[in-house]
N, C-alpha and C. Protein backbone atom coordinates (compact mmCIF):
# COMPACT_ATOMS: atom_id res chain seq x y z
N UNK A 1 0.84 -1.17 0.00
CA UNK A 1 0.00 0.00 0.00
C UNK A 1 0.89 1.24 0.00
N UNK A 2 0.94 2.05 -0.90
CA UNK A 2 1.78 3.13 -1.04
C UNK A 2 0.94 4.72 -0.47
N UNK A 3 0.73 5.08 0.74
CA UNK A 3 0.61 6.04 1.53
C UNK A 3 1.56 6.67 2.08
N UNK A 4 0.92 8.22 2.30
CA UNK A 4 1.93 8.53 3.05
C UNK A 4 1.93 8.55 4.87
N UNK A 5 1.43 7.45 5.17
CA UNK A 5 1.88 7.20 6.20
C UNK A 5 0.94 5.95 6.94
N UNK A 6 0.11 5.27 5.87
CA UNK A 6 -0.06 4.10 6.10
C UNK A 6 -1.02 4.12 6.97
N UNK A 7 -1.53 3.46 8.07
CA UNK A 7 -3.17 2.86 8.25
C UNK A 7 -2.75 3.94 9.95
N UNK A 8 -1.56 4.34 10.19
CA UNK A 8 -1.63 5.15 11.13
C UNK A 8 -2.23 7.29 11.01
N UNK A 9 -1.98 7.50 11.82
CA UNK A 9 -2.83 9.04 11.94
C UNK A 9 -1.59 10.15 11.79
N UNK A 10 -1.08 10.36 10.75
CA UNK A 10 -0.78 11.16 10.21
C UNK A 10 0.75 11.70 11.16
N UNK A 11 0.87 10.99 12.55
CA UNK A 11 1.69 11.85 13.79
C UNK A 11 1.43 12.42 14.88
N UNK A 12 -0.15 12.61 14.98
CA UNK A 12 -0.62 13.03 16.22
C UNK A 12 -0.24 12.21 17.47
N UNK A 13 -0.72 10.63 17.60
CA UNK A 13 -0.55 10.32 18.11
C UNK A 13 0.81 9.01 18.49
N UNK A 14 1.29 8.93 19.77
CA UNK A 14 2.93 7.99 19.98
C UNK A 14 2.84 7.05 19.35
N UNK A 15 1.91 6.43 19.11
CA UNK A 15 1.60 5.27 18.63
C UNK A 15 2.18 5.48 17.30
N UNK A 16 1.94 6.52 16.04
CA UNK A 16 2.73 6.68 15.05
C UNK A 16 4.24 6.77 14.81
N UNK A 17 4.45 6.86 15.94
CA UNK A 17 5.77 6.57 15.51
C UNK A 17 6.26 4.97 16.61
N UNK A 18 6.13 4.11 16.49
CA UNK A 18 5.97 2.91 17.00
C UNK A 18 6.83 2.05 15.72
N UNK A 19 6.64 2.36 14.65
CA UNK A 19 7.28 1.62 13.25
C UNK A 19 7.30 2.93 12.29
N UNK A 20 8.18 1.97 10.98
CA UNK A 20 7.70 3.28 10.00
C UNK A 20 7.25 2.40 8.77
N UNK A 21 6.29 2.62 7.82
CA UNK A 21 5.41 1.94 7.26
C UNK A 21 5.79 2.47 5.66
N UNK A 22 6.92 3.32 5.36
CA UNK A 22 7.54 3.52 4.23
C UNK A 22 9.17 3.19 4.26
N UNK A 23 9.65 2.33 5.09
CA UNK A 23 11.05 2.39 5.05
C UNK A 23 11.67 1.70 3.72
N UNK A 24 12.19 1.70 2.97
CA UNK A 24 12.93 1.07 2.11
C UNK A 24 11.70 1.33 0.57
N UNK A 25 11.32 2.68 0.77
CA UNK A 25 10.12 2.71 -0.14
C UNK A 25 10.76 3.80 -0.88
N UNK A 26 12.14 4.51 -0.44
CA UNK A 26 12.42 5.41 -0.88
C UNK A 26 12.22 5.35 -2.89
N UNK A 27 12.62 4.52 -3.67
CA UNK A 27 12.44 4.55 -4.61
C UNK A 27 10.97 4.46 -5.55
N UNK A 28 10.10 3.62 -4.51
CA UNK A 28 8.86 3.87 -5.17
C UNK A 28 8.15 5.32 -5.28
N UNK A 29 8.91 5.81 -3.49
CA UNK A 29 7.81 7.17 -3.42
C UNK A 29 8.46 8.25 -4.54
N UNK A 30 9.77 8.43 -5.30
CA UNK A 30 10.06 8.92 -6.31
C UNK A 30 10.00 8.67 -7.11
N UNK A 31 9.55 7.81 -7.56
CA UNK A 31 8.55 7.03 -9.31
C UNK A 31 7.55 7.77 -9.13
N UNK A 32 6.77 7.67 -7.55
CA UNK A 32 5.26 8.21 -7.73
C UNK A 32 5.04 9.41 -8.14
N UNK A 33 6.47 10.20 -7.55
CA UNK A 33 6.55 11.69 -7.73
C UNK A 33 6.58 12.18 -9.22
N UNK A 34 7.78 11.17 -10.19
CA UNK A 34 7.79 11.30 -11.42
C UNK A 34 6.47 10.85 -12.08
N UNK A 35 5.50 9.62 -11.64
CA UNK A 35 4.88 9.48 -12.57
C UNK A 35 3.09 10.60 -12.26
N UNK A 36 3.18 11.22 -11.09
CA UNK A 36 2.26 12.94 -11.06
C UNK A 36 2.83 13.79 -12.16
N UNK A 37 3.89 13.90 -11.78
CA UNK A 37 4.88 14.94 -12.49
C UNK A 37 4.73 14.95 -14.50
N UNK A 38 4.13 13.30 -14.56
CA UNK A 38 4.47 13.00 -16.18
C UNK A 38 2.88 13.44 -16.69
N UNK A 39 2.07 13.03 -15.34
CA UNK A 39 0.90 13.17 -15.85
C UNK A 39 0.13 14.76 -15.52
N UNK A 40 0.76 15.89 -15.14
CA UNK A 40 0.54 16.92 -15.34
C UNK A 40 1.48 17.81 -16.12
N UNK A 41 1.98 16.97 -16.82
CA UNK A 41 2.70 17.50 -17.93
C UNK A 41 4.35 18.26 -18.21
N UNK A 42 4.58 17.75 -16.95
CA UNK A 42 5.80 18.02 -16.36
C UNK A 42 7.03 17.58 -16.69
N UNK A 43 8.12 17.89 -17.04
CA UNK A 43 9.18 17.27 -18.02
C UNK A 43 9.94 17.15 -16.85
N UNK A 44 10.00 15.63 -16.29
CA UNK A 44 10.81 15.45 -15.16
C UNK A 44 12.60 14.86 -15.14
N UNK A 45 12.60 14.80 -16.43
CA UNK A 45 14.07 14.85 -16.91
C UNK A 45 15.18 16.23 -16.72
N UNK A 46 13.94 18.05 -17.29
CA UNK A 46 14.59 18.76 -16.68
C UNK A 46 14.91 19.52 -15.69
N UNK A 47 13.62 18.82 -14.40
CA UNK A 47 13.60 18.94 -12.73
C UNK A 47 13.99 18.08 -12.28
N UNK A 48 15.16 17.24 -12.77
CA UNK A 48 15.70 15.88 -11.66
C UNK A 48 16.77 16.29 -10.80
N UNK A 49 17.43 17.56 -11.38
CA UNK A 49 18.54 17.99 -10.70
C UNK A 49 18.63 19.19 -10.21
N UNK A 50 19.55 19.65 -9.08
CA UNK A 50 19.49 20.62 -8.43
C UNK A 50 20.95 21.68 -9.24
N UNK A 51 20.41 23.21 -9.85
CA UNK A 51 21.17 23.47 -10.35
C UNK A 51 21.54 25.05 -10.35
N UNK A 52 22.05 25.95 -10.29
CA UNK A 52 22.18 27.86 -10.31
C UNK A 52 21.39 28.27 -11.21
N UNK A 53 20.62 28.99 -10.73
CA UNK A 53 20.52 29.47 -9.69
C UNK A 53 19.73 28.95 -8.25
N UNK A 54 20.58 28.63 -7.29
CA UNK A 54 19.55 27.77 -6.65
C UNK A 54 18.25 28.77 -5.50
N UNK A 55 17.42 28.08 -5.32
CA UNK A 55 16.35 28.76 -5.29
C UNK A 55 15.66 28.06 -3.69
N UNK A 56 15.19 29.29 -2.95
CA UNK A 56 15.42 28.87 -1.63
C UNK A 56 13.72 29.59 -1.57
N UNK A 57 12.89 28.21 -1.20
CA UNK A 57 11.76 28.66 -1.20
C UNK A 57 10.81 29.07 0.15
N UNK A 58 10.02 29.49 0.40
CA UNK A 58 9.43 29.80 1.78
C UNK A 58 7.82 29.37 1.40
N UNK A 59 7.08 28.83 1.84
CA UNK A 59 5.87 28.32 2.14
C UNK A 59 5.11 28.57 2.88
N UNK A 60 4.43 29.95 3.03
CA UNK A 60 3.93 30.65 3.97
C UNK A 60 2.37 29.92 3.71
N UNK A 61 2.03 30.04 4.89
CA UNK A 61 0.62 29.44 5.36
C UNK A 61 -0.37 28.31 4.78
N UNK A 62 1.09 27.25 4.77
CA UNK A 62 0.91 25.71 4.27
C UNK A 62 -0.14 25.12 5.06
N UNK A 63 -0.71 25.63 6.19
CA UNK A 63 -2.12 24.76 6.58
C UNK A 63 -3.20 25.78 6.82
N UNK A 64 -4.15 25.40 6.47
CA UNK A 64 -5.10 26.08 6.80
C UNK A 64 -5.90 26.37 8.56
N UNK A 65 -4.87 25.27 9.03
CA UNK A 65 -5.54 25.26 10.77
C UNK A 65 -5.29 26.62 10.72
N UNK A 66 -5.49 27.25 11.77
CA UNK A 66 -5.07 28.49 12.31
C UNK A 66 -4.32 28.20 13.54
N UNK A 67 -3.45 29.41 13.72
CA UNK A 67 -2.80 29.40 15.05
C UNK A 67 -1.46 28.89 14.65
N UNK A 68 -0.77 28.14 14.84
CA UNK A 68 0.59 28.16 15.65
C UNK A 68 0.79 27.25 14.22
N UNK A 69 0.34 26.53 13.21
CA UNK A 69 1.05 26.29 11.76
C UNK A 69 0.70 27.01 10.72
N UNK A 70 0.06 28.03 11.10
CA UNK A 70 0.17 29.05 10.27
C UNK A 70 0.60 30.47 9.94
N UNK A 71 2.08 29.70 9.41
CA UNK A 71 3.20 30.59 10.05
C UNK A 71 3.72 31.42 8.02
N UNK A 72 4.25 32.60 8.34
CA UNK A 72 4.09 33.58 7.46
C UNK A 72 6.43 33.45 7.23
N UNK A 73 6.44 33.07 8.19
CA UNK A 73 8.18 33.11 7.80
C UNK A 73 8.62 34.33 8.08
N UNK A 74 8.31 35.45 8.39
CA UNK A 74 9.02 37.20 8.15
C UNK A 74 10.38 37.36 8.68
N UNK A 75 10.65 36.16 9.89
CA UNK A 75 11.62 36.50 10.47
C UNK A 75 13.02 35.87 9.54
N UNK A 76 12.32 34.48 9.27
CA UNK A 76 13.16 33.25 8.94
C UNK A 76 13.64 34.30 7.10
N UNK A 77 12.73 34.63 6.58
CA UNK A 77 13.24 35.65 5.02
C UNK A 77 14.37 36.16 5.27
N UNK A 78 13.88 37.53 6.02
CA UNK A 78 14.59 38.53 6.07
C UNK A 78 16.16 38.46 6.64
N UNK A 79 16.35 36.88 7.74
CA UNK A 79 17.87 36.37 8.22
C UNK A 79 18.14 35.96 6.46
N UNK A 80 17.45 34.84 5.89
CA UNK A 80 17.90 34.23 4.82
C UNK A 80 18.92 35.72 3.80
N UNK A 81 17.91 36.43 3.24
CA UNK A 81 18.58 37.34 3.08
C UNK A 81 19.42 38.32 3.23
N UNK A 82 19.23 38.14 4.65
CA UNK A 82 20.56 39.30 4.91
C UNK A 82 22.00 38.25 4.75
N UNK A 83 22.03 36.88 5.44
CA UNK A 83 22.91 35.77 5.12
C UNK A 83 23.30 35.74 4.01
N UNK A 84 22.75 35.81 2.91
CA UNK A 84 22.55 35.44 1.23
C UNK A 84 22.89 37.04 0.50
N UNK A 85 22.98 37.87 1.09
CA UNK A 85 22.82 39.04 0.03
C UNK A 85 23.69 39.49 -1.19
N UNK A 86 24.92 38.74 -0.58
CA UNK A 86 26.06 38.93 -2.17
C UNK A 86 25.70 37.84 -3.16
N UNK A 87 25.25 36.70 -2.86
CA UNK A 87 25.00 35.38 -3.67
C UNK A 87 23.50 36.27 -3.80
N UNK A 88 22.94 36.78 -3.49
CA UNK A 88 21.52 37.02 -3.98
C UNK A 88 21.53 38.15 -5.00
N UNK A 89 22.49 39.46 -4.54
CA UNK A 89 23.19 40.42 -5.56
C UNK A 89 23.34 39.68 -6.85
N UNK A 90 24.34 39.09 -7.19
CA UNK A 90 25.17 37.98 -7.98
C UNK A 90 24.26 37.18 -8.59
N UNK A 91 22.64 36.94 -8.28
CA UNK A 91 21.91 36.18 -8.44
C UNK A 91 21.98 34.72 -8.60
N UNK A 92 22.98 34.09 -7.89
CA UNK A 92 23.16 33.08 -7.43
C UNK A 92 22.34 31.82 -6.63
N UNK A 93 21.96 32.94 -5.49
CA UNK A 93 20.44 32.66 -5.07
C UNK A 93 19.50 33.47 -5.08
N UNK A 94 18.25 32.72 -5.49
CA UNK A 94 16.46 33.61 -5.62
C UNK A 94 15.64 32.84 -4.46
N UNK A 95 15.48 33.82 -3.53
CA UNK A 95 14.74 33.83 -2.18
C UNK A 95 13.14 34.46 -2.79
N UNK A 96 12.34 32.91 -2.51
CA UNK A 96 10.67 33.55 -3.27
C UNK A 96 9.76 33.11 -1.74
N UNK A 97 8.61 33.82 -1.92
CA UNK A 97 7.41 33.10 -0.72
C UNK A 97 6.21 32.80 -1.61
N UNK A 98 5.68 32.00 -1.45
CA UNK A 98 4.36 31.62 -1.64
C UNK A 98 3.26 31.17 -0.74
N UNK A 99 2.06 31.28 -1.21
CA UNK A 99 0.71 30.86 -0.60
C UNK A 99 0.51 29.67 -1.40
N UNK A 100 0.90 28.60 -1.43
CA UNK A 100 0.50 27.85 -2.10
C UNK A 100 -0.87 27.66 -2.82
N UNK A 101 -2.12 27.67 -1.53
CA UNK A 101 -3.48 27.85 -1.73
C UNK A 101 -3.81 28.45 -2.79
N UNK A 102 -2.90 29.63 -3.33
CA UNK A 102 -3.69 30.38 -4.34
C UNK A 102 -3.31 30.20 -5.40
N UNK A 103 -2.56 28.86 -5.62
CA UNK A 103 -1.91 28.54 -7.91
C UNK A 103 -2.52 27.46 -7.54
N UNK A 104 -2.97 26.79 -8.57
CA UNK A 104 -3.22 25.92 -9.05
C UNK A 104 -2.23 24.80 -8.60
N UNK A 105 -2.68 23.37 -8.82
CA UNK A 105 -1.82 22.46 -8.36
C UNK A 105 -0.62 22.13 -9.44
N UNK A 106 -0.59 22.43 -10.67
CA UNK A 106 0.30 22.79 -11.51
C UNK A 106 1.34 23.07 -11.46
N UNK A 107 1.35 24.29 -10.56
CA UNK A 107 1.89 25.55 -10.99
C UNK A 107 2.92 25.60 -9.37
N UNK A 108 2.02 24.85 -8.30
CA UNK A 108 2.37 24.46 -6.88
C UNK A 108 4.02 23.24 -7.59
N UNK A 109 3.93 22.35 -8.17
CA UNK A 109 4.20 20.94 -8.84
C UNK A 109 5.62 21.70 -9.37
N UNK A 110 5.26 23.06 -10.48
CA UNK A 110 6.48 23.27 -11.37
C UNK A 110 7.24 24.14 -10.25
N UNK A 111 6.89 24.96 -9.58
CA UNK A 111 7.62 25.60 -8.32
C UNK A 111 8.94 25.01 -7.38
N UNK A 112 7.68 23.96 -6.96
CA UNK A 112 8.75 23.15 -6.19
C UNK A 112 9.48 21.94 -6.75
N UNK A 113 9.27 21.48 -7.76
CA UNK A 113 10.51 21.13 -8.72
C UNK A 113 11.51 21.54 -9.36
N UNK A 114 11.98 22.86 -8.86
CA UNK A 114 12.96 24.16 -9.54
C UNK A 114 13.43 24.53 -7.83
N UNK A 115 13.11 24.07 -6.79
CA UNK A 115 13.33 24.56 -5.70
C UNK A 115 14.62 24.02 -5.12
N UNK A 116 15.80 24.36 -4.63
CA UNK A 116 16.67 23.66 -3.89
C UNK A 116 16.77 23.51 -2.66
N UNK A 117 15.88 24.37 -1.30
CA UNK A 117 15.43 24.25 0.00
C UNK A 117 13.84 24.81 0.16
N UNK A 118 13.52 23.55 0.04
CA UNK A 118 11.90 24.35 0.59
C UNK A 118 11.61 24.63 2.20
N UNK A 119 11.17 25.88 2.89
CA UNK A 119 11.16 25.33 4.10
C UNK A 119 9.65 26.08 4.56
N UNK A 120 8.70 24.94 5.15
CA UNK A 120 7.67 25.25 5.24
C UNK A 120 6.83 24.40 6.86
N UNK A 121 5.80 24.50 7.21
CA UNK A 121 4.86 23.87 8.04
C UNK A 121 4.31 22.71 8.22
N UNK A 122 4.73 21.95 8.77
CA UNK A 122 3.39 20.74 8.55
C UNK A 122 2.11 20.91 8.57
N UNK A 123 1.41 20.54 7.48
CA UNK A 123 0.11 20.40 7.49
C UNK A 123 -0.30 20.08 6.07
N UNK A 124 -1.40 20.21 5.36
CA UNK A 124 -2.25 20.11 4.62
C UNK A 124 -1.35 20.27 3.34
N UNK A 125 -0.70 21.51 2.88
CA UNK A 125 -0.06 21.92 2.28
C UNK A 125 1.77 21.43 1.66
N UNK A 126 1.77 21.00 2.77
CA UNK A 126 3.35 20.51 3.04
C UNK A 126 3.63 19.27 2.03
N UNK A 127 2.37 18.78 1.33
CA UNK A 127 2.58 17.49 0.46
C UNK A 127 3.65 17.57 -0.85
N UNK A 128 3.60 19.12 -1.16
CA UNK A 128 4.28 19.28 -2.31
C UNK A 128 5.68 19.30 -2.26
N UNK A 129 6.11 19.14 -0.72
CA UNK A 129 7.45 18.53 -0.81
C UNK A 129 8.00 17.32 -1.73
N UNK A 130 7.11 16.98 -1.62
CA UNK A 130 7.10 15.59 -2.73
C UNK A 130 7.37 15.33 -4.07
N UNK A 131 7.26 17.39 -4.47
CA UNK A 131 7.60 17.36 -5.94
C UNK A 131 9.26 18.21 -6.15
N UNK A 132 9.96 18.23 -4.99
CA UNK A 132 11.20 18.26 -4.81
C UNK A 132 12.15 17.50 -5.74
N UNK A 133 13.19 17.87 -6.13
CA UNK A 133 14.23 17.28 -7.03
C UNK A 133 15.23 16.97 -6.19
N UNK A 134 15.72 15.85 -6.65
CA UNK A 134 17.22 15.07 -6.03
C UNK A 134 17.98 15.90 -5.27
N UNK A 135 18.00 15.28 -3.66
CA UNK A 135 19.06 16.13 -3.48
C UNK A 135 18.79 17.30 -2.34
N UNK A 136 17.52 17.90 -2.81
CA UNK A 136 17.04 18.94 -2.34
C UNK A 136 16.54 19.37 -0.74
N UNK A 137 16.69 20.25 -0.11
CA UNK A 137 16.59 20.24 1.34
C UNK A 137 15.05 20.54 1.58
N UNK A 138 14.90 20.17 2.58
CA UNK A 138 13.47 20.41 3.22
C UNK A 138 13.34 20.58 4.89
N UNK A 139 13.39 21.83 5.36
CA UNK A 139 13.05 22.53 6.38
C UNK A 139 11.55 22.06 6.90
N UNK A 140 11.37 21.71 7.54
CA UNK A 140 9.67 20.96 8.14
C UNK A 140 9.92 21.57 9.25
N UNK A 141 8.69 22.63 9.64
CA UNK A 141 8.19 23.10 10.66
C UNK A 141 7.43 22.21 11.23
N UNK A 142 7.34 22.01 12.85
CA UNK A 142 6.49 20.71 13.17
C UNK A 142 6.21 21.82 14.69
N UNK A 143 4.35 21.15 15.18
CA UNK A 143 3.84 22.05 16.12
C UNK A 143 4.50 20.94 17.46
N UNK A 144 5.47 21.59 17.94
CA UNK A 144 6.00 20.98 19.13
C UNK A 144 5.09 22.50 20.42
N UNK A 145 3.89 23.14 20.50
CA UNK A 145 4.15 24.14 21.38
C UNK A 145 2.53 23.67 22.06
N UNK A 146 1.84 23.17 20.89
CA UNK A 146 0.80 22.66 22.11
C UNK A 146 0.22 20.99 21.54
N UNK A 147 1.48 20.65 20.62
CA UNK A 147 1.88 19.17 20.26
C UNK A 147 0.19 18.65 19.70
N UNK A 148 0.49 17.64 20.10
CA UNK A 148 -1.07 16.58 19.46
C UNK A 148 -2.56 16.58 20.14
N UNK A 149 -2.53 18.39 21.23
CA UNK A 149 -3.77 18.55 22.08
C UNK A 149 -4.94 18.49 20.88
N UNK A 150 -5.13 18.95 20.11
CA UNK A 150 -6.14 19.08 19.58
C UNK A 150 -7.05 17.59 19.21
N UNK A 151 -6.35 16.60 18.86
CA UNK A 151 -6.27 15.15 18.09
C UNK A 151 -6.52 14.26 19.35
N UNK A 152 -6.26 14.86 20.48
CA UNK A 152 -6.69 14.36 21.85
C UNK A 152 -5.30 13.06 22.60
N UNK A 153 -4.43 13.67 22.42
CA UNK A 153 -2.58 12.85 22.59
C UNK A 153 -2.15 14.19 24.36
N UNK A 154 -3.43 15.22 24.32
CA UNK A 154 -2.88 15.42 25.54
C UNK A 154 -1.70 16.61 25.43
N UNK A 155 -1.35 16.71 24.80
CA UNK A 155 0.06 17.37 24.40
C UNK A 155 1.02 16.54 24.34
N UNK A 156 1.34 15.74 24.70
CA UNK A 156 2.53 14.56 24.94
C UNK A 156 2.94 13.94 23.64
N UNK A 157 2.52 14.23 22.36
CA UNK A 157 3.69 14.03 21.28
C UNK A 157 3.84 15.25 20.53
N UNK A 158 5.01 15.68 19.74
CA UNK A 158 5.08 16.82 19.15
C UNK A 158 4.14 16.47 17.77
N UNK A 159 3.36 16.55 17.04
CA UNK A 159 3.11 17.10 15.77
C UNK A 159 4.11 16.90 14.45
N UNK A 160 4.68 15.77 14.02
CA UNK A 160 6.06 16.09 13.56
C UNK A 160 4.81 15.19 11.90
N UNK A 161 3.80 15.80 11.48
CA UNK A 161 2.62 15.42 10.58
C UNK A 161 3.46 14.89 8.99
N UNK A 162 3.35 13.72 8.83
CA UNK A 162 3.36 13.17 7.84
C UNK A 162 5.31 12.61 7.88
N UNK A 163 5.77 12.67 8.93
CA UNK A 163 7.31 12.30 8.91
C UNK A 163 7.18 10.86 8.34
N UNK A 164 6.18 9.54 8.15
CA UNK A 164 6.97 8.22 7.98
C UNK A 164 7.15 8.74 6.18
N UNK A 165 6.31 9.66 5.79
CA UNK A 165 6.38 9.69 4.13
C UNK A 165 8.02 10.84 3.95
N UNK A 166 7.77 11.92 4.73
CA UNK A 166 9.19 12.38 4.20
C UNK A 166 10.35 11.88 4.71
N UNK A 167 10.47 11.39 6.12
CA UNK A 167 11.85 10.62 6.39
C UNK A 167 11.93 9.11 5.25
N UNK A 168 11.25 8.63 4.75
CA UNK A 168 11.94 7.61 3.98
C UNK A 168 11.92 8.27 2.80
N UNK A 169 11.27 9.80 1.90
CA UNK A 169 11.42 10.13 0.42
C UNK A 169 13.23 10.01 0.39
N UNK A 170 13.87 8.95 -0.09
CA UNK A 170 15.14 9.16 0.03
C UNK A 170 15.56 10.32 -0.58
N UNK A 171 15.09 10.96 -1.70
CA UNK A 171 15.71 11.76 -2.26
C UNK A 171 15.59 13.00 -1.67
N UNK A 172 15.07 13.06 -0.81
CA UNK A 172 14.89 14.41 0.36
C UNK A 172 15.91 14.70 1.28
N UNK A 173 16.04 15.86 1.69
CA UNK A 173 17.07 16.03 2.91
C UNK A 173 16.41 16.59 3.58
N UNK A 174 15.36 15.95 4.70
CA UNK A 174 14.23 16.49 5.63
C UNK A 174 14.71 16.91 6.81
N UNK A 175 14.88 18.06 7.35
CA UNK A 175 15.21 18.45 8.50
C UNK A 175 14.05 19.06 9.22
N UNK A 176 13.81 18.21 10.34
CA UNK A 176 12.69 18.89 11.28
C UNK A 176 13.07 19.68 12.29
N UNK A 177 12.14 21.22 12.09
CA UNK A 177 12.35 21.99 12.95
C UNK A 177 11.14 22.63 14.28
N UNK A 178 11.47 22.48 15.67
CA UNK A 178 9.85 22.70 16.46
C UNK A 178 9.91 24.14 15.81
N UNK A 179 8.80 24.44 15.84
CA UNK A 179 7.71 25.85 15.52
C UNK A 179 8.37 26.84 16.75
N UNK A 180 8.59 26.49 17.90
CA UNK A 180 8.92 27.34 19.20
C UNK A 180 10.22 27.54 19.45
N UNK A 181 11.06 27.23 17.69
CA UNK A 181 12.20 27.75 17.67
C UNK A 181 12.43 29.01 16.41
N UNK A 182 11.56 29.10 15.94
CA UNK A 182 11.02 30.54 14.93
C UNK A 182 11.08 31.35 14.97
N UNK A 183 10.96 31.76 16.13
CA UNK A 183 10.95 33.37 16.81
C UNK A 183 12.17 33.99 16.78
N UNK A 184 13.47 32.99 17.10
CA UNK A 184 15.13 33.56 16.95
C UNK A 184 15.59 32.87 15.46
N UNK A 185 15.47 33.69 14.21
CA UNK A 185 16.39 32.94 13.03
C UNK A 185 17.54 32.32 13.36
């Protein structure tokens, strides 16, 4: 069964992380990616690789919950760029934000297949990590501040939503970050 995260709940609750239900799937879940990619018309021969100008994306308000994953980035930009500003001068690197919600799923697909660090929220939105190219980094915001209360876990697991699908996308470089470390770039 090829899910992203299999007959368990997405991460809310400890119990999800008990096994992981994509391990050694890394190659299927990047066929699956190529064969979306073929069927929205996507030439995945010239998004397989990561290349200059590389392109450092921001994913502002990847879930629709409200509150604490729906996060806008202002702080996390404006370090990127001040860090980046001769390679960004030089145009070396292109620092973009998006709403995903508002392109088309297309247009979401050709974005982040041209992307070399996406760094965005868990939630709803966060799937299009998936249309990432070889190689490529992925920043995952995860709600560690009032964790899995809502889903009824109590608070007692962090929120780390959809990790068994991106820790095995092998071709990902998934780095999870808590949300209640945002505030200091």
């Amino acid at each position: 069964m090829l899910t992203d995260h299999g007959t368990k709940l997405h991460g809310w609750f400890k119990k999800d992380y008990d096994y992981s239900h994509n391990i050694g799937r890394g190659a299927t879940l990047y066929g699956f990616r190529n064969f979306l990619m073929n069927n929205v018309g996507l030439d995945v021969k010239s998004v397989d690789q990561i290349s200059p100008p590389y392109k450092i994306v921001f994913q502002q308000y990847s879930s629709r919950a409200s509150g604490v994953r729906s996060l806008n980035f202002k702080e996390q930009i404006n370090a990127v760029k001040r860090e980046f500003d001769k390679e960004i001068k030089k145009k070396e690197i292109i620092v973009e934000t998006y709403t995903f919600s508002e392109h088309p799923i297309e247009e979401q697909m050709q974005i982040t297949s041209k992307t070399s660090i996406l760094i965005t929220a868990c939630g709803g939105g966060a799937v299009t990590a998936m249309f990432l190219p070889k190689g490529a980094g992925l920043i995952m915001y995860y709600n560690d501040v009032n964790k899995g209360e809502k889903q009824g876990t109590n608070g007692k697991t962090p929120a780390h939503l959809d990790w068994d699908f991106l820790n095995n996308a092998a071709y990902l470089r998934t780095h999870w970050m808590p949300i209640s470390t945002r505030k200091s770039p």
